[in-house]
C-alpha atoms as a PDB file:
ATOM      1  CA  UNK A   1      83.582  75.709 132.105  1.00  0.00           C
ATOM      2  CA  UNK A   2      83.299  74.656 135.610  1.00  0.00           C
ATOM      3  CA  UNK A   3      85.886  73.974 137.914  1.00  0.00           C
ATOM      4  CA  UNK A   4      85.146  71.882 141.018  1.00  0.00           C
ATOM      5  CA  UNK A   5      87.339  70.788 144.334  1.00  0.00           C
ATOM      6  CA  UNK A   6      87.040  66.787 143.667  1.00  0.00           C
ATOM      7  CA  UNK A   7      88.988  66.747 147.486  1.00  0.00           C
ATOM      8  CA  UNK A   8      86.588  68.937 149.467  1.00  0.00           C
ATOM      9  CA  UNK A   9      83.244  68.657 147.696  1.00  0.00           C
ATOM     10  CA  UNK A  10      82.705  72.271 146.568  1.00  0.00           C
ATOM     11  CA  UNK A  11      82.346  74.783 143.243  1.00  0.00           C
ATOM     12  CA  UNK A  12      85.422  76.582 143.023  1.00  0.00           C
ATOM     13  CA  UNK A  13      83.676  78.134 139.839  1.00  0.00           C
ATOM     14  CA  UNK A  14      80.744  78.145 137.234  1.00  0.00           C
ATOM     15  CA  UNK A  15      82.204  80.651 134.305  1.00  0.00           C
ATOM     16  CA  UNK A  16      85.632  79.433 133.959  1.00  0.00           C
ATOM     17  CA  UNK A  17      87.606  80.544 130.744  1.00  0.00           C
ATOM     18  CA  UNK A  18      90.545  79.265 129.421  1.00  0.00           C
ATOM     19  CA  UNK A  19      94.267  81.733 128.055  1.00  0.00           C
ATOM     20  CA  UNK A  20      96.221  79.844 125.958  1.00  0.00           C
ATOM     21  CA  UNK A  21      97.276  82.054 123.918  1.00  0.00           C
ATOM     22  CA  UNK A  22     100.447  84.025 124.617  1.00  0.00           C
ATOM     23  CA  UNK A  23      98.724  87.355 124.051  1.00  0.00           C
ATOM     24  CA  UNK A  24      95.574  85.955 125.712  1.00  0.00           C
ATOM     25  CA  UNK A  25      98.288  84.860 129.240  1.00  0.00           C
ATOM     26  CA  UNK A  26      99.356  87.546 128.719  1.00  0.00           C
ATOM     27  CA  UNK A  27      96.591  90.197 129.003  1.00  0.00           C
ATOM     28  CA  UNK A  28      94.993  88.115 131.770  1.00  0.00           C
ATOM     29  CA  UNK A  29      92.519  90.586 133.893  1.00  0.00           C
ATOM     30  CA  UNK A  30      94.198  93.482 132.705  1.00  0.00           C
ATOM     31  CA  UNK A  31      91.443  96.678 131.715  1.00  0.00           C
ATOM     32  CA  UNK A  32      88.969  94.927 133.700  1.00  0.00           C
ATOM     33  CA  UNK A  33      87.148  97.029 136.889  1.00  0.00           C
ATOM     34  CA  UNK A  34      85.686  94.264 138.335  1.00  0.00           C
ATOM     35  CA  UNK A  35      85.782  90.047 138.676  1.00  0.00           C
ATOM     36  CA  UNK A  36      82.293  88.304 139.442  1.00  0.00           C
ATOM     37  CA  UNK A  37      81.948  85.494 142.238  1.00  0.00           C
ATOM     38  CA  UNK A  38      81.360  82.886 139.184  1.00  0.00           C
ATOM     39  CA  UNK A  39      84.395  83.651 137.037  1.00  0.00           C
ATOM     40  CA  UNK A  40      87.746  82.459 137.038  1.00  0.00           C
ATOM     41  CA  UNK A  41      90.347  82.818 134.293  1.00  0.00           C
ATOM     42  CA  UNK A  42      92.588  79.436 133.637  1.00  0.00           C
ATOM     43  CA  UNK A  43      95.818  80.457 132.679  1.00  0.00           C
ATOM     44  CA  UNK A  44      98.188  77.409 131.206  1.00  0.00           C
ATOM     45  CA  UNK A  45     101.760  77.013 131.209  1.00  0.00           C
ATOM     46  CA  UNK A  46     102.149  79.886 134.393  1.00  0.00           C
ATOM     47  CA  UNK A  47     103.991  79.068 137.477  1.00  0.00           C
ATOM     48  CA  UNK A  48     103.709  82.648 138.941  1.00  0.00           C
ATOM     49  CA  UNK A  49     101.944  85.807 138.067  1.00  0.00           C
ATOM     50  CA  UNK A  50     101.816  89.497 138.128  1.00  0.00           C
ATOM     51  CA  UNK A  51      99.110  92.117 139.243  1.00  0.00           C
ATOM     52  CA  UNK A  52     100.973  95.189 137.678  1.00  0.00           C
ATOM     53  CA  UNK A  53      98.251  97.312 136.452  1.00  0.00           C
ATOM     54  CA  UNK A  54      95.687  95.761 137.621  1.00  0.00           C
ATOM     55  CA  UNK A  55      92.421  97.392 139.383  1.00  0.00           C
ATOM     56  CA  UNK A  56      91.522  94.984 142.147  1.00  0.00           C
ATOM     57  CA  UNK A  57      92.879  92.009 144.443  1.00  0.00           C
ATOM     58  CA  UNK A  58      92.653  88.381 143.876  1.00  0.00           C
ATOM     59  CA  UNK A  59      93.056  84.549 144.853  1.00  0.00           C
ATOM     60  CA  UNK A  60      95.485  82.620 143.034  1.00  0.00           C
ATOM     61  CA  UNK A  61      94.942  78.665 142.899  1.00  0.00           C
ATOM     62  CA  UNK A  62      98.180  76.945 140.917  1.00  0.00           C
ATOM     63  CA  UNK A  63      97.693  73.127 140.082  1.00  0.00           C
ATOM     64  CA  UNK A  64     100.233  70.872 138.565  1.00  0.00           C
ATOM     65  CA  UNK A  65      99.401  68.597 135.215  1.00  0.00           C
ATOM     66  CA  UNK A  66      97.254  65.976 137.408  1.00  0.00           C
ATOM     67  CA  UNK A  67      95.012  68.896 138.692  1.00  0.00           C
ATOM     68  CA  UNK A  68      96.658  68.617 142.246  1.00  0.00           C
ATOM     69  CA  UNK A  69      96.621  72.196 144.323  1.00  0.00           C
ATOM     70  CA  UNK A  70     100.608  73.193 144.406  1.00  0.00           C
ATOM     71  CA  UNK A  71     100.306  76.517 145.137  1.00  0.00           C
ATOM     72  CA  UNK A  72      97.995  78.867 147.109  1.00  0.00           C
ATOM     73  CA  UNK A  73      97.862  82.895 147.193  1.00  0.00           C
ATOM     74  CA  UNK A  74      95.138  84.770 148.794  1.00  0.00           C
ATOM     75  CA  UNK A  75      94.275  88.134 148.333  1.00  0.00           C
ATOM     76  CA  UNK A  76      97.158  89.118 146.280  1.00  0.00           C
ATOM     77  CA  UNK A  77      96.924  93.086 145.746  1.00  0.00           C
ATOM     78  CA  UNK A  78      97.621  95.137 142.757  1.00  0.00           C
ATOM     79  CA  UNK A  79     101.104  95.722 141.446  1.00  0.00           C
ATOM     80  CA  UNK A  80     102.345  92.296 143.250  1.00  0.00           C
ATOM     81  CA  UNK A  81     103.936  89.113 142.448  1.00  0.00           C
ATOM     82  CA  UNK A  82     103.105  86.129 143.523  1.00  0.00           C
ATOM     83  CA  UNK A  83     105.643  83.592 144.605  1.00  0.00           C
ATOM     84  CA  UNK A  84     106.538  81.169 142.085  1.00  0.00           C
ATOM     85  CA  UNK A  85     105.347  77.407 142.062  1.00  0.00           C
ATOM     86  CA  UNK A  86     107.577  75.193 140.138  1.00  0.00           C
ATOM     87  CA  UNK A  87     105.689  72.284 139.867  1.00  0.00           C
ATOM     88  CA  UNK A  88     102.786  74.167 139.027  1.00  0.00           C
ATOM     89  CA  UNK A  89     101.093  73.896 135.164  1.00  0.00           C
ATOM     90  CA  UNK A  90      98.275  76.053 135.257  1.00  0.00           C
ATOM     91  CA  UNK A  91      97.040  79.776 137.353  1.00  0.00           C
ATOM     92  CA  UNK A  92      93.495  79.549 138.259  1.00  0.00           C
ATOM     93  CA  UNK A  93      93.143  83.368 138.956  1.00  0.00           C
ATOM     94  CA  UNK A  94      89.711  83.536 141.122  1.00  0.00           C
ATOM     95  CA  UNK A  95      87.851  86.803 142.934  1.00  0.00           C
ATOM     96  CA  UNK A  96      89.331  87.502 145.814  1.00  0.00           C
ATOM     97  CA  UNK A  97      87.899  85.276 148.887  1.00  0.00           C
ATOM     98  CA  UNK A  98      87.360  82.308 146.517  1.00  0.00           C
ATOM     99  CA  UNK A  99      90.087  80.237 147.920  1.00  0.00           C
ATOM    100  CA  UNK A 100      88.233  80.496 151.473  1.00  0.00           C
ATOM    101  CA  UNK A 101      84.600  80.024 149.850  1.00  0.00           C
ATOM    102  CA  UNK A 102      85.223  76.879 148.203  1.00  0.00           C
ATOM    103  CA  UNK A 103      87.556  75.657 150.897  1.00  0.00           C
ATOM    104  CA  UNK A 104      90.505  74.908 148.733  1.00  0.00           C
ATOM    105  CA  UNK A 105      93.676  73.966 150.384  1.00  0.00           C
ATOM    106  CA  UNK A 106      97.089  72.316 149.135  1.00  0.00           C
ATOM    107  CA  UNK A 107      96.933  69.037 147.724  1.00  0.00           C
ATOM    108  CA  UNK A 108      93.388  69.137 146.995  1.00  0.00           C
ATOM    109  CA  UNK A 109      92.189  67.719 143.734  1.00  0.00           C
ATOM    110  CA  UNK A 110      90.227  69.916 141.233  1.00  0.00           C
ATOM    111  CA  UNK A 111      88.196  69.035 137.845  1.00  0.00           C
ATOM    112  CA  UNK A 112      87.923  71.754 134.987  1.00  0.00           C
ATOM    113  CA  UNK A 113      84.620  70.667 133.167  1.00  0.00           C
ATOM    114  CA  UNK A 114      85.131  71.610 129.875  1.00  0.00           C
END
């Protein structure tokens, strides 16, 4: 999957996967060392998340059902919680510096190419 800032014009990212899953939301990143610039994970039905256990920072892009950018963490470090986004529907969980790269900001619009 890709996923692509409709608003700004720019790749957010090429190897986007999909939790569904409880166990799959659930498990997220966790046991992995290391998050390429391509990759994202799409996690549905999450408002907020957690870094416990986790090995390295991220950027944290929450959209509501229409796609629209809610919610915006940068850089979120391990063991942390990110605020939490009520009208958010899905966590695009992104290497850290993404959110910068691909210039996304709040209200933005972005397209998951299945």
């Amino acid at each position: 999957m890709r996923i692509i800032n409709l608003t700004q014009k720019t790749i957010v990212a090429t190897r986007a996967r999909r939790a569904r899953s409880f166990f799959a939301r659930l498990k997220g990143l966790l046991g992995k060392k290391s998050f390429s610039p391509e990759d994202a994970l799409v996690i549905e039905g999450c408002q907020a998340i957690h870094m416990f256990f986790m090995r390295f920072a991220i950027d944290v892009v929450f959209i509501n059902r229409k796609n629209k950018v809610v919610g915006l963490v940068q850089d979120i470090k391990p063991f942390s919680l990110s605020p939490f986004f009520f009208m958010a529907k899905y966590a695009i969980e992104l290497p850290s510096g993404s959110i910068e790269k691909s210039l996304v900001h709040i209200g933005d619009f972005l397209e998951i190419e299945e």
